[in-house]
Each structure stands twice: as C-alpha cells, then as structure tokens.
Protein backbone atom coordinates (compact mmCIF):
# COMPACT_ATOMS: atom_id res chain seq x y z
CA UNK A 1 -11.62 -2.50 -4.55
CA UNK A 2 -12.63 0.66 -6.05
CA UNK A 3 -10.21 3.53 -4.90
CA UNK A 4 -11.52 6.71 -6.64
CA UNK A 5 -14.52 8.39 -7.15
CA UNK A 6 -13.69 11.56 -8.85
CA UNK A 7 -15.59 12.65 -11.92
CA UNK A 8 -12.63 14.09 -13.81
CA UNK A 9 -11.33 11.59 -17.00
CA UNK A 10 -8.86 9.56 -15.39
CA UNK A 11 -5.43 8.91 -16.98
CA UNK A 12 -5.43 5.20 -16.70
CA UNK A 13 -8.62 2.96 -14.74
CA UNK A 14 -7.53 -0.53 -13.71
CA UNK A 15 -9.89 -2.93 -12.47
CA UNK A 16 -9.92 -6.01 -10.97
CA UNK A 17 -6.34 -6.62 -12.22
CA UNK A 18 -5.18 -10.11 -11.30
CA UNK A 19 -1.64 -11.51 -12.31
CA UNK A 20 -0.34 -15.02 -11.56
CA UNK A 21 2.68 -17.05 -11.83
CA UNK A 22 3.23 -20.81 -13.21
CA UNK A 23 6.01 -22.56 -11.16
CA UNK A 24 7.29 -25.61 -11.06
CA UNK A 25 6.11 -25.36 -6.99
CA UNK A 26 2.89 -24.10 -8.19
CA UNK A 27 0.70 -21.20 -9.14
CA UNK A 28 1.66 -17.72 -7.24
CA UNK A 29 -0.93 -15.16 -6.74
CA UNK A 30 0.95 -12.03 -7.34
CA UNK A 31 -1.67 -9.58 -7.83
CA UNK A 32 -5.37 -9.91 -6.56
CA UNK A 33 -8.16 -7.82 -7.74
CA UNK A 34 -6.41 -4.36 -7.50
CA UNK A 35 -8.29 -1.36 -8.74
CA UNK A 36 -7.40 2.26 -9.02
CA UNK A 37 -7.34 5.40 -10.83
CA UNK A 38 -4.79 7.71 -11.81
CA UNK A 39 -5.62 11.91 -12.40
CA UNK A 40 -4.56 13.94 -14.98
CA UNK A 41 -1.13 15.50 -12.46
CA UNK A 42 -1.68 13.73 -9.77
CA UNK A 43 1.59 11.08 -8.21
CA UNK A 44 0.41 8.28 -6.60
CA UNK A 45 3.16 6.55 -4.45
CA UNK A 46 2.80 2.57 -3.99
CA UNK A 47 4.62 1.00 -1.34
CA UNK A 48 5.21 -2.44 0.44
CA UNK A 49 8.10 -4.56 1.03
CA UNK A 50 9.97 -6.30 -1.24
CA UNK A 51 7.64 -9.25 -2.81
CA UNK A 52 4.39 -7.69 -2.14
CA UNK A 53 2.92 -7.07 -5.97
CA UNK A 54 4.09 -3.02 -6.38
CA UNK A 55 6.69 -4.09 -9.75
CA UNK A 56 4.51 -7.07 -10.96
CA UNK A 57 1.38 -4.79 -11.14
CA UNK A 58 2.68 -2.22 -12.82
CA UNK A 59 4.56 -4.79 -15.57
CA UNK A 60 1.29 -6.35 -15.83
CA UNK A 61 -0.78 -2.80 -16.95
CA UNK A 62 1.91 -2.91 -19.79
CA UNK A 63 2.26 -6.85 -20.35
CA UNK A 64 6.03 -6.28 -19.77
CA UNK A 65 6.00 -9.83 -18.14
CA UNK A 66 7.22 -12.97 -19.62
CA UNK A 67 3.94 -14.96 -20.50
CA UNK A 68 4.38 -17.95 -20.13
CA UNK A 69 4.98 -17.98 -16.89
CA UNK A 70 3.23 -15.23 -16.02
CA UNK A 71 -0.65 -14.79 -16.53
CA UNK A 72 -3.20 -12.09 -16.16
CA UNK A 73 -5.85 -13.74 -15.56
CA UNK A 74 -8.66 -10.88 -15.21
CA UNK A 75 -9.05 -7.05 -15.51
CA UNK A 76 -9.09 -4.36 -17.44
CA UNK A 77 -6.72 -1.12 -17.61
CA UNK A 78 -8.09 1.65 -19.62
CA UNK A 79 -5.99 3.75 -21.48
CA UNK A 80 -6.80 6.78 -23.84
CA UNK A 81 -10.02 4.64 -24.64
CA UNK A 82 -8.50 1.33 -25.09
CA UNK A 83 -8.06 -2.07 -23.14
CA UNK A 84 -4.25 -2.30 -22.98
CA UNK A 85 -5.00 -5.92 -22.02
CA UNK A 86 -6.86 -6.50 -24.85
CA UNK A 87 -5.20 -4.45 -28.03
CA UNK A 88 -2.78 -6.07 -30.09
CA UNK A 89 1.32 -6.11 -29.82
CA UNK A 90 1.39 -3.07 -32.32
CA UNK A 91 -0.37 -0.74 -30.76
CA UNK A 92 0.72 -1.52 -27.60
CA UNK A 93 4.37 -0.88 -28.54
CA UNK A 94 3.04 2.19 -30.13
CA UNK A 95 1.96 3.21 -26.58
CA UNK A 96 4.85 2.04 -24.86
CA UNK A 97 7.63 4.34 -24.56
CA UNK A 98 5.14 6.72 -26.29
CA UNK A 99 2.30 7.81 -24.28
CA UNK A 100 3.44 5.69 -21.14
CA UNK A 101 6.98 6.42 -20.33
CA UNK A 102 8.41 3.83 -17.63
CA UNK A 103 11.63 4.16 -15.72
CA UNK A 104 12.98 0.82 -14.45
CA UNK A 105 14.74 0.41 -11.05
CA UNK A 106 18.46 -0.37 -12.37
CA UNK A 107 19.78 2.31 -14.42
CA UNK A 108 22.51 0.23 -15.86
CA UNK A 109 20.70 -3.16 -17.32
CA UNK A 110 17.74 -0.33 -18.30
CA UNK A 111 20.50 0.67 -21.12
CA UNK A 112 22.31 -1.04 -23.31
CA UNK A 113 25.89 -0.68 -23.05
CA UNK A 114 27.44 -1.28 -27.06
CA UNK A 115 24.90 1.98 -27.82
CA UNK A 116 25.68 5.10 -27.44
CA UNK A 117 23.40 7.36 -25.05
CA UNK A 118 22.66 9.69 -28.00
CA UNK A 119 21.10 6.69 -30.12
CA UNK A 120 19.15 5.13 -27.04
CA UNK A 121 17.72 8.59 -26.55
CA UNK A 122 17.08 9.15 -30.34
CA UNK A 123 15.59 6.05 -30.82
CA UNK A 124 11.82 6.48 -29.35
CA UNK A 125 12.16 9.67 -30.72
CA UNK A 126 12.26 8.88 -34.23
CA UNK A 127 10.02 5.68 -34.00
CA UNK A 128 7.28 7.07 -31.97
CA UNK A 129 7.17 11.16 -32.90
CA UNK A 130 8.69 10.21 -36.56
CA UNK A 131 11.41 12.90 -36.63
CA UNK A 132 14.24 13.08 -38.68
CA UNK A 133 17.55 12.55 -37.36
CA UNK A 134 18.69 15.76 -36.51
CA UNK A 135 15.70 17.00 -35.32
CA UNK A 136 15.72 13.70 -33.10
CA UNK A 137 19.24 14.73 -31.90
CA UNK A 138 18.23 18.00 -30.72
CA UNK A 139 15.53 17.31 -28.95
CA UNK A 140 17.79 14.64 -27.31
CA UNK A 141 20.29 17.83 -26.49
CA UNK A 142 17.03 19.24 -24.84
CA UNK A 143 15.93 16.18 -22.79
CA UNK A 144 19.74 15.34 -21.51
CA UNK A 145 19.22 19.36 -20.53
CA UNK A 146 16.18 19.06 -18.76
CA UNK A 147 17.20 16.50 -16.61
CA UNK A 148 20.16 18.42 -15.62
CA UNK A 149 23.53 16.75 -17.77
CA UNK A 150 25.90 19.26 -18.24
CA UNK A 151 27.71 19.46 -21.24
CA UNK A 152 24.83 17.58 -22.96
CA UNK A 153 25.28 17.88 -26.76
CA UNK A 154 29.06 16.25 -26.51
CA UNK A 155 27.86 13.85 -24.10
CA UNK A 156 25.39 12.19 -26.66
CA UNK A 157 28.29 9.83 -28.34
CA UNK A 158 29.15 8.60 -24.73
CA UNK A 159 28.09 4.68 -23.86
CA UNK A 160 26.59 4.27 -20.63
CA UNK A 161 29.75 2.96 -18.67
CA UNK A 162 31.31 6.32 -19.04
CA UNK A 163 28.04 7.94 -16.74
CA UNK A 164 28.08 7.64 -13.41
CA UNK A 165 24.72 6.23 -11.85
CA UNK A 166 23.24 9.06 -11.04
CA UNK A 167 23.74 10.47 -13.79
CA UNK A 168 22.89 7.21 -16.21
CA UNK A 169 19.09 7.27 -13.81
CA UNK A 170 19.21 10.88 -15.62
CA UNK A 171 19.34 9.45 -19.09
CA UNK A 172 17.06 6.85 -17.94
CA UNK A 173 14.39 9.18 -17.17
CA UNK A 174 15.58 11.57 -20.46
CA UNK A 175 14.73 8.68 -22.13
CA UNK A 176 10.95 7.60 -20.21
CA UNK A 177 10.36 11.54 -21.30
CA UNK A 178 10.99 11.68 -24.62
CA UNK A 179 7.87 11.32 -26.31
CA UNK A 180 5.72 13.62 -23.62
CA UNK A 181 4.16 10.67 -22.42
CA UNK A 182 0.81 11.61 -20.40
CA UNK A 183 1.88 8.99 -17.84
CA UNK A 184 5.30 7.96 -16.06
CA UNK A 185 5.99 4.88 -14.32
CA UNK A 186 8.70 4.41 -12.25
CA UNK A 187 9.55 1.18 -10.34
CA UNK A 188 11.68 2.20 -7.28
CA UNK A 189 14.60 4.66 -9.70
CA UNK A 190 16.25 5.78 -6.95
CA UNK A 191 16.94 2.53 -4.86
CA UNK A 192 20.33 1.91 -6.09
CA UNK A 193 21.84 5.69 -5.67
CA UNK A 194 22.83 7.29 -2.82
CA UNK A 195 21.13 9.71 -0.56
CA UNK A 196 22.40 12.52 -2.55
CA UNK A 197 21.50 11.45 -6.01
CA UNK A 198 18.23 10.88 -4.69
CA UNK A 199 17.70 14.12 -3.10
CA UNK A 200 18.28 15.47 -7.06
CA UNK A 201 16.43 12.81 -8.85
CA UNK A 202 13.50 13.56 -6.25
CA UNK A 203 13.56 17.25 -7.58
CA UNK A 204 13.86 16.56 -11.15
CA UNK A 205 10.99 14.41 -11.32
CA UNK A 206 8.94 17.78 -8.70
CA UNK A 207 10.08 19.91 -11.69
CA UNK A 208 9.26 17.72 -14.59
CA UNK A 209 5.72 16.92 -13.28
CA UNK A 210 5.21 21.10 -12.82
CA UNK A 211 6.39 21.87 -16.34
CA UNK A 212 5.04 18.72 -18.31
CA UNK A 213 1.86 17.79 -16.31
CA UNK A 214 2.20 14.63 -16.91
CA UNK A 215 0.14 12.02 -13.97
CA UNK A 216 3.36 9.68 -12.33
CA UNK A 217 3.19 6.47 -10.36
CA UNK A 218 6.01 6.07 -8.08
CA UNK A 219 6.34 2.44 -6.55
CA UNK A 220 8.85 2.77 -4.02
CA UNK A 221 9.82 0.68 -0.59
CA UNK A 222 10.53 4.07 1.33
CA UNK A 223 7.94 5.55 2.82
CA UNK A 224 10.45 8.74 3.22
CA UNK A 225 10.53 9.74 -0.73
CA UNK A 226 6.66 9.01 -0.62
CA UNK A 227 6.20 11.91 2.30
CA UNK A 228 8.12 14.27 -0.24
CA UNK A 229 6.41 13.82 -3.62
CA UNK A 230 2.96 11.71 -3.16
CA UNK A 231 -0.41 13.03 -3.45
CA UNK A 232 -2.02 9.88 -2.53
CA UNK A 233 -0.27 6.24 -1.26
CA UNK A 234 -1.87 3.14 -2.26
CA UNK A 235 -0.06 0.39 0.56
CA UNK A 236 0.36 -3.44 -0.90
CA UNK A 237 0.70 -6.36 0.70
CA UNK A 238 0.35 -9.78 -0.38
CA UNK A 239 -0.69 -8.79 -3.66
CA UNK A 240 -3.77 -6.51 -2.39
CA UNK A 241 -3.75 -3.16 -1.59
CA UNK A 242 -4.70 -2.86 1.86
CA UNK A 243 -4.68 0.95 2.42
CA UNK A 244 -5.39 4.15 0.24
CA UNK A 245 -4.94 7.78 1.40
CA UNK A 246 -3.88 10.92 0.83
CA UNK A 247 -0.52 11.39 1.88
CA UNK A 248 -1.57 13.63 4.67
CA UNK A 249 -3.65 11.24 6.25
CA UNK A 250 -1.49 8.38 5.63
CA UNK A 251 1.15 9.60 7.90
CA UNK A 252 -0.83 11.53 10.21
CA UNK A 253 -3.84 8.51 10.78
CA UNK A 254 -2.60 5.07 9.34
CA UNK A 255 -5.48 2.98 9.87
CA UNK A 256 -4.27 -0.57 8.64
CA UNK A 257 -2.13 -2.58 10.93
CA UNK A 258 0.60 -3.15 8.38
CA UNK A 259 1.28 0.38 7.38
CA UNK A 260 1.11 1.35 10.93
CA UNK A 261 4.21 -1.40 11.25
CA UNK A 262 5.93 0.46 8.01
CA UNK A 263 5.88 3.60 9.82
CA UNK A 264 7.30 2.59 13.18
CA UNK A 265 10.92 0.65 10.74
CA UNK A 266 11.43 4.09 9.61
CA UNK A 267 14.55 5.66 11.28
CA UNK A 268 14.11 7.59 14.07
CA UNK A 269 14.77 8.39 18.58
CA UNK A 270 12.65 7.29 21.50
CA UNK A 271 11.63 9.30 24.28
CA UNK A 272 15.35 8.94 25.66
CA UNK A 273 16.65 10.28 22.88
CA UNK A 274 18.57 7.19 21.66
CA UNK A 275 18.33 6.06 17.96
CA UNK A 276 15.90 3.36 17.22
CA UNK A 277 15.43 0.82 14.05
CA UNK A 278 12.89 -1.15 14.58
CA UNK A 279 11.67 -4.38 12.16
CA UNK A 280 8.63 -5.81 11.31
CA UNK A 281 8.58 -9.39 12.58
CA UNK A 282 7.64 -12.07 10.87
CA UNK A 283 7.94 -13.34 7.23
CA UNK A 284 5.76 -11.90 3.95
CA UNK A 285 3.39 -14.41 2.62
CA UNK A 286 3.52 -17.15 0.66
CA UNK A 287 1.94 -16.38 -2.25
CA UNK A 288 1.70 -19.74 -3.70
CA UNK A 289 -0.98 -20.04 -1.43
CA UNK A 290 -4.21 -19.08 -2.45
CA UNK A 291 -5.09 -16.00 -0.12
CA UNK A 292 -8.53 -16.48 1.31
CA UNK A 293 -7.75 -14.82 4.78
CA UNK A 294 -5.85 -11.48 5.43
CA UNK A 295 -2.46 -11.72 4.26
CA UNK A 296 -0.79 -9.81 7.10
CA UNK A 297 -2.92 -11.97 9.91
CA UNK A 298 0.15 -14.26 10.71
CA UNK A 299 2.08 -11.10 11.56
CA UNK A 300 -0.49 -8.73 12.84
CA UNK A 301 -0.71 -8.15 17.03
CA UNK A 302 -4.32 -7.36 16.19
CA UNK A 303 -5.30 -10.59 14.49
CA UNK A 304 -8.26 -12.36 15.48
CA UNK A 305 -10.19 -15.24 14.43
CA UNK A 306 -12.05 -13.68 11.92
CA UNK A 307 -9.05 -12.31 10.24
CA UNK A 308 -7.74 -16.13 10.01
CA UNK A 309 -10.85 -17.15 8.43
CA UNK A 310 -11.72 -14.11 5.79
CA UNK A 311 -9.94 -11.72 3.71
CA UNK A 312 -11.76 -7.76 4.26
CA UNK A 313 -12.45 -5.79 1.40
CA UNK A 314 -11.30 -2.30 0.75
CA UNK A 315 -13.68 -0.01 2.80
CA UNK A 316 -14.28 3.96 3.31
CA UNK A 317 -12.55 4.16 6.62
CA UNK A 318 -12.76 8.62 6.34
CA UNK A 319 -12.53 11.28 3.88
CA UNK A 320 -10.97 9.18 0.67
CA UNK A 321 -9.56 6.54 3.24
CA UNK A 322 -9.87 3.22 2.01
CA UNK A 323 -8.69 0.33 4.77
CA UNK A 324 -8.91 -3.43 4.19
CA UNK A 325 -8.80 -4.67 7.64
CA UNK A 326 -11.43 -6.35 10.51
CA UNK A 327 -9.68 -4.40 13.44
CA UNK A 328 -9.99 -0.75 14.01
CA UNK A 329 -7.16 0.61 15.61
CA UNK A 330 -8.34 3.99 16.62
CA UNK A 331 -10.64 1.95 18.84
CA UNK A 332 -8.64 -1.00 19.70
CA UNK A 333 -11.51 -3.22 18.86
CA UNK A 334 -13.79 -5.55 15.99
CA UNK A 335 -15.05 -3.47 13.37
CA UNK A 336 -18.86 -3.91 13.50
C-alpha cells in the first residue's frame, strides 16, 4: 500500500503499519498495513468516520497507546533516520514534543489544569531546546503571540480554566510548536469549537505552515476543513486506507465507493433548491473481525461477490490516485 513515489527525503515513511487491540471480546484490527509518506511542507488530511483507524494510527507512529492492550504488531516509521518503533523510551521522548509536535483533539484534558499556561508552555522548552528560564519565558511570550493571544506576557500565570476553548486550542498548538518541530500532528483540534473558532484556528495553522515550513498531518472527520488546507487526502476505513489523492482530484473525481458516500453527507440543496442531509446507511465494521474482504462491502450499492470474498489492494487508479476497490465507478462496472 505504497502511496508515494517522489524522490525528495520524506519527513516521516511508514510502512506496513499494523496496530491491534487485546479485549476481553477479542483481538481488534485497528490498523492494517497502512503505508505513506509525508513531504518536507506538504499537509496531508486523513479522514473517515468515527472508528475507522485515523487517531489509532497516528498514536501508534508515536507509541502514545497503552501497550498492553494495544499492539503493533508490524511496520516501520522512519524518522530523521531512525525506527521510532524500534528506538528506546529516551529518545523517543526526546523526539516527542521535540521534533514531532502533536495537538490532541480536546483542548482541555490536553492541559493540565493545577499548572499554569506559562509553565506548560515553558516546559518542552527548557527540556527539549535546554534554555534557561527566562529565555524559556520569552519565547513562550512569542509562541502565545504567534498564535494570536492578546495580552500574552500577563496571560502566562493564567491556568487553563480561565481560557476560553478557542483560545486554550491556541495554547495547545503554542505548545505542539514550541520546539520547531519538522512535523505536526493534529488529531481532529477543531472538533469541539465552533464554526468561528475554527475558521481562525484553520488560518493559524495556513500561516504557521507558510512561516515555519514545517510538513502537518491533519486527521479530521470533515471533509469541509480538508477542501481548505489539504494538499493530498488519504480516506480510511476499516483500518485501511482505501483512497489517496490530491485534494483536487479527490473532490472533483472520487473514485472509491465510500468517499463518494462521504461527499454526498456533506451539507448541501437538490435541484429544487431545498436543503438536503443525507447519511450513509449502514453500520462501520466490526473490527474484531479479521478483515479478509472489503470492509465497506456490507454497505456499498456496488458490492459484488468478489468484493465479499477478497479485500483489493491500493492501486494507481490516475495521476497519483490510489483506489482500493473491485468496482469502477466511472464505468459502472468490474474492474478487469
């Protein structure tokens, strides 16, 4: 499931990551066999409903999850010349919150509320870029500035509760930035904040990439912030990625039957002019089942027996379009 075949140095190379889960119900197959590349700049947006690998895979490239009961069970994700799978707990931490920042979806639980903001912000600063305190404080001044807090010096001895959440994703991402990490995760940040928040987090994060450079995955469920800051879209379900594009050619030409369904629940008229909402019917998989047919087969109007039996690779379906499905829907018929 190779997605890129650029000859640039890639930020980060993953390959063949799989991730599973020991329950008491059984073993859940979170993330099978994804592979991908990042550029040096580049955002890649991944989306999929809720369930469908995005925040598992991205916790795994960072071993962020809680082993037992979670287990990577194959891959490799190459970093700066290292295995992050593979180093020790040191240098990982070294790299954490260093070189990779990573903004978590809940602004509130991502701080901790009996520190102050200035300490939480000081903090990476002085354990991974060794500065002294008040050089650490100022450049906190100059991070709480960049992401657009007003008043920013002062605000430093404020706890979290006293932010409002817009403003504590700001500190959040203040925080992700301090040590000019060359890559920034961020698992859906703007889910919890209103449309207007969004609209400014969504430009801070345009800005930041344009001054700092720095190459950005964006996991997201909304395929709407993914139109407005993605250079590429990798779409998950069931723990695979079953379509890679540009953004351009995601929108204009989805190939794969699923993101064609994401596309037709966003918000929009019919030919009447009334408003529609549509849903995509069905239920996600079951990941406790071993997936050895197409995920989205139960759900798919396309599905045919070959879909029920066998799971399709990741294929060149265009010009860097990768689909994983049997049906081509341009011609309403069996691939070859």
């Amino acid at each position: 499931m190779d997605l890129d075949s650029q000859t640039s140095e890639p930020v980060i190379e993953v390959t063949d990551l799989k991730t599973i889960f020991h329950t008491q119900d059984g073993t859940v197959y979170a993330v099978n066999g994804l592979s991908f590349q990042l550029q040096p700049g580049e955002l890649l947006g991944v989306v999929g409903e809720s369930g469908c690998g995005k925040s598992v895979t991205m916790m795994s490239l960072l071993r962020l999850l809680p082993m037992p009961p979670a287990e990577i069970v194959s891959g490799t994700v190459q970093f700066e010349g290292k295995d992050l799978l593979q180093i020790d707990d040191d240098e990982l931490r070294k790299i954490r919150g260093g070189r990779i920042g990573f903004i978590f979806q809940d602004p509130m639980t991502s701080l901790n509320p009996v520190f102050t903001i200035g300490f939480q912000i000081m903090e990476p600063l002085r354990e991974h870029l060794g500065l002294d305190k008040s050089a650490a404080r100022d450049k906190a001044v100059e991070l709480l500035e960049l992401v657009g807090i007003p008043s920013a010096r002062e605000r430093l001895r404020d706890f979290p509760h006293q932010f409002s959440g817009g403003m504590r994703q700001r500190v959040v991402i203040a925080i992700a930035l301090a040590c000019d990490p060359k890559l920034l995760i961020a698992d859906e940040p703007t889910t919890a904040l209103d449309v207007t928040v969004q609209a400014q987090i969504l430009e801070i994060v345009r800005e930041l990439r344009q001054k700092l450079g720095m190459a950005i995955v964006w996991i997201t469920h909304d395929l709407g912030v993914v139109a407005g800051i993605a250079d590429r879209v990798a779409v998950m379900y069931g723990g695979f990625i079953v379509e890679y594009a540009h953004v351009s050619a995601l929108f204009e030409n989805p190939q794969h039957p699923y993101t064609i369904a994401l596309l037709e629940t966003l918000p929009g008229t019919n030919a009447d002019g009334e408003h529609r909402l549509l849903s995509i019917s069905g239920q996600a998989p079951n990941l406790i089942n071993k997936p050895n047919s197409c995920p989205f087969a139960p759900r798919c109007k396309f599905a045919f027996d070959k879909c029920r039996e066998q799971n399709p690779q990741l294929e060149m379906r265009g010009d860097d379009h990768k689909v994983s499905c049997w049906f081509d829907v341009e011609k309403n018929e069996a691939r070859a």
